[in-house]
N, C-alpha and C. Protein backbone atom coordinates (compact mmCIF):
# COMPACT_ATOMS: atom_id res chain seq x y z
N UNK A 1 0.83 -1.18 0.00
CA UNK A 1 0.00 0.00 0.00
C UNK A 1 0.89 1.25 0.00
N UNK A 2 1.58 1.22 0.97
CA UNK A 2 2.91 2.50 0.70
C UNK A 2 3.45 2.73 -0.24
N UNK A 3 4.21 1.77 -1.21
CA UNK A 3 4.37 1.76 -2.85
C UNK A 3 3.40 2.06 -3.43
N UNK A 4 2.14 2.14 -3.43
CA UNK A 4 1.19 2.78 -4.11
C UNK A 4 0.77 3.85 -3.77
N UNK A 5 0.70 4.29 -2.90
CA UNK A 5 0.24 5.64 -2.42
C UNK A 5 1.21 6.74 -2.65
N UNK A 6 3.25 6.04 -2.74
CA UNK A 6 3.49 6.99 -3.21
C UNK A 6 3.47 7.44 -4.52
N UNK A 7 2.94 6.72 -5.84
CA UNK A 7 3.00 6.86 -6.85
C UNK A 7 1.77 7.76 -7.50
N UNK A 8 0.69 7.99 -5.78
CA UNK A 8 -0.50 8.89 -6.29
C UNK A 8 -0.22 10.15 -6.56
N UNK A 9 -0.42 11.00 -6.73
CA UNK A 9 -0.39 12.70 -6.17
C UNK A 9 -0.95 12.80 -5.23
N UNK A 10 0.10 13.50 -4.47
CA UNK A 10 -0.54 14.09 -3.35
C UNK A 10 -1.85 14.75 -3.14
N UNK A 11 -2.21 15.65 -4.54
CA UNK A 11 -3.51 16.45 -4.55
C UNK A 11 -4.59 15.34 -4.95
N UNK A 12 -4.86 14.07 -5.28
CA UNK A 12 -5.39 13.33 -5.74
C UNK A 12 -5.86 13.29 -4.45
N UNK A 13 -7.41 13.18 -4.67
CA UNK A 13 -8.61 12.06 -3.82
C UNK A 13 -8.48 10.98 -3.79
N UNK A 14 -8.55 10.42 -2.79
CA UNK A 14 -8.27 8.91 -2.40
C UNK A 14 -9.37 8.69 -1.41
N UNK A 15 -10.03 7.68 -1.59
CA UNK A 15 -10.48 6.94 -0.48
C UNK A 15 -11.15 5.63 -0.42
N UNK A 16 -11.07 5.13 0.47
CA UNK A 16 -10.81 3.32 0.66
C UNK A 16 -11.86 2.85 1.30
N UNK A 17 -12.55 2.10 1.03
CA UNK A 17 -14.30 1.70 2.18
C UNK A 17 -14.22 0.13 2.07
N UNK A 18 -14.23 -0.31 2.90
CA UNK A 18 -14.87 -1.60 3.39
C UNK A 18 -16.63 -1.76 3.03
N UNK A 19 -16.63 -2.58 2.49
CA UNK A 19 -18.42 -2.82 2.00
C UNK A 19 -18.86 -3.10 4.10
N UNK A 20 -20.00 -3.05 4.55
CA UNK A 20 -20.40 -2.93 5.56
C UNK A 20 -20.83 -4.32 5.11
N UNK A 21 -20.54 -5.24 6.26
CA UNK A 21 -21.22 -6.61 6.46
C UNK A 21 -20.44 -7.59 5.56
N UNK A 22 -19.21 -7.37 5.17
CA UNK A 22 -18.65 -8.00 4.04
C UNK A 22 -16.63 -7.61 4.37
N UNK A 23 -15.86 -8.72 3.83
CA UNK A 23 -14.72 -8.50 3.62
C UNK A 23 -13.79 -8.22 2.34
N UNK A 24 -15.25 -7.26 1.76
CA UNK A 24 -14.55 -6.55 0.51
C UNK A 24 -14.00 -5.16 0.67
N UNK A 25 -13.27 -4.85 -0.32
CA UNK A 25 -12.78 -3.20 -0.16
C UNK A 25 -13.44 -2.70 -1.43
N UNK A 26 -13.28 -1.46 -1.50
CA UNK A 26 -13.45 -0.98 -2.77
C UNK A 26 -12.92 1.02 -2.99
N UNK A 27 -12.41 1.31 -3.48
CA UNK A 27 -11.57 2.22 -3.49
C UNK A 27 -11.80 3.53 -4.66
N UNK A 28 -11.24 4.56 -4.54
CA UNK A 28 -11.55 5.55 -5.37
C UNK A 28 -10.37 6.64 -5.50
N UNK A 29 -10.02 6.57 -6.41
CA UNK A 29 -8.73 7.63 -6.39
C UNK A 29 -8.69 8.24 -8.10
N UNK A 30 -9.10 9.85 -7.66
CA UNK A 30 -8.84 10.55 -8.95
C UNK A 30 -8.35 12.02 -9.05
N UNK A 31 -7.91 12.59 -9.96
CA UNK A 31 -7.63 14.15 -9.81
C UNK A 31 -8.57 14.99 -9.42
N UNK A 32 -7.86 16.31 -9.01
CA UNK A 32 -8.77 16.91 -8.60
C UNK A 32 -9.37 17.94 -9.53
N UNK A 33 -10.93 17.84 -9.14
CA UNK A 33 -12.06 18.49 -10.64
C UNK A 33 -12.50 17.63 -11.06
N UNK A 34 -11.82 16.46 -11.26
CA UNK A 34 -12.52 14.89 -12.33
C UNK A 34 -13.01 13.90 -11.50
N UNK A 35 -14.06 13.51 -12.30
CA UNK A 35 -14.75 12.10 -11.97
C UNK A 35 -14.04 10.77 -11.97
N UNK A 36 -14.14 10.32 -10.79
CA UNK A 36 -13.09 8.97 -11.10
C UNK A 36 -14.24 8.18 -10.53
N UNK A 37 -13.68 6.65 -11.23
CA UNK A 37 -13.86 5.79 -11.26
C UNK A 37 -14.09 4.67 -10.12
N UNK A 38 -15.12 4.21 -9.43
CA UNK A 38 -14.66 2.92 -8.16
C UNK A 38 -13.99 2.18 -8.72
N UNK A 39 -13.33 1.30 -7.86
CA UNK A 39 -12.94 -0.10 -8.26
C UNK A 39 -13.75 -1.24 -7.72
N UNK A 40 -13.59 -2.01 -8.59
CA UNK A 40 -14.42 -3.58 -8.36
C UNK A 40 -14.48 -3.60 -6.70
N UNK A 41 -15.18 -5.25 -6.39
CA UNK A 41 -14.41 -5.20 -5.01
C UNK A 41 -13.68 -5.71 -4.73
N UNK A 42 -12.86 -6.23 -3.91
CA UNK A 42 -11.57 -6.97 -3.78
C UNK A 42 -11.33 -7.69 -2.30
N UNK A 43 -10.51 -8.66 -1.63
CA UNK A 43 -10.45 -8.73 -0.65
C UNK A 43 -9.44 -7.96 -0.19
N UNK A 44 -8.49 -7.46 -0.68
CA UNK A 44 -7.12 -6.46 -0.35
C UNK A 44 -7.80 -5.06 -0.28
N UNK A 45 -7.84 -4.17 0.44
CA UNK A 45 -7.65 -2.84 -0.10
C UNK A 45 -6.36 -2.22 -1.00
N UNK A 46 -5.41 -2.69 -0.89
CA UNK A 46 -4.63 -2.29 -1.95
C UNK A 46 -4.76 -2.82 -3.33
N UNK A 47 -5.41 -4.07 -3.69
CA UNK A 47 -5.50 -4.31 -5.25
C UNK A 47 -7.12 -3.31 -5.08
N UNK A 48 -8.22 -2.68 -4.41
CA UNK A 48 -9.17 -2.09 -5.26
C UNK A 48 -8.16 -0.29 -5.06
N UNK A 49 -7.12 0.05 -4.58
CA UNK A 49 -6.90 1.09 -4.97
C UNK A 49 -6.28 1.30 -5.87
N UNK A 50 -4.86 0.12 -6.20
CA UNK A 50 -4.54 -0.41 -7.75
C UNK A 50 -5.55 -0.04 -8.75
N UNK A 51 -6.45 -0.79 -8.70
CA UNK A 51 -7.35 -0.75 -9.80
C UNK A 51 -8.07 0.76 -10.07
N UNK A 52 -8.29 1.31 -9.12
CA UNK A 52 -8.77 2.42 -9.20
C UNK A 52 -7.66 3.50 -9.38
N UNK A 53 -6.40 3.68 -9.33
CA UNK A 53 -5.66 4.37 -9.78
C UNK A 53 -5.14 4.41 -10.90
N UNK A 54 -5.10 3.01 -11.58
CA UNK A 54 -4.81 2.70 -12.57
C UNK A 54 -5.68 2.79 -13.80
N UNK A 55 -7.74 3.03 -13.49
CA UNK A 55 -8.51 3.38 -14.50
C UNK A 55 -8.81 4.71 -14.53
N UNK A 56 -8.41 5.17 -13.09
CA UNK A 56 -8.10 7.16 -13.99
C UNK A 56 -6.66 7.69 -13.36
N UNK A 57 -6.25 7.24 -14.03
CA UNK A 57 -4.72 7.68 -14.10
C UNK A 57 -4.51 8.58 -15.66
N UNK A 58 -5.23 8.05 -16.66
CA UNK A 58 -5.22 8.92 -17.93
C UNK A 58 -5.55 10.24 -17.42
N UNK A 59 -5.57 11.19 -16.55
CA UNK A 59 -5.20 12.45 -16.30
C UNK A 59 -4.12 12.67 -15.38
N UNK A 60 -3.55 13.29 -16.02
CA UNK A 60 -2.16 13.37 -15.00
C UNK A 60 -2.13 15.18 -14.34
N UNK A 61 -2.10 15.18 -13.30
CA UNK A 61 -2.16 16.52 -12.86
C UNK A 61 -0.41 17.29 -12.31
């Protein structure tokens, strides 16, 4: 998770939720002004912030 977080921007939105009643994650990380993307769910929180950094990452701030 530390290897990934440093590769976010700092000004980037991030945030990480546990589904309630469940041992999924699901994650959200995008620039700021733009709509980003959730990620699937996952049992890691670091592969749904992977995923979610990695489907809006096409804006680079």
């Amino acid at each position: 998770m530390e290897r990934l977080l440093g590769r976010i921007p700092p000004s980037w939105h991030v945030v990480v939720e546990r589904q309630a009643g469940e041992a999924q994650w699901r994650a959200l990380a995008h620039a700021p002004g733009q709509d980003g993307a959730w990620s699937d769910l996952h049992p890691d929180p670091a592969d749904a912030l992977e995923e979610s950094w990695r489907r809006n990452r096409t804006v680079t701030v």
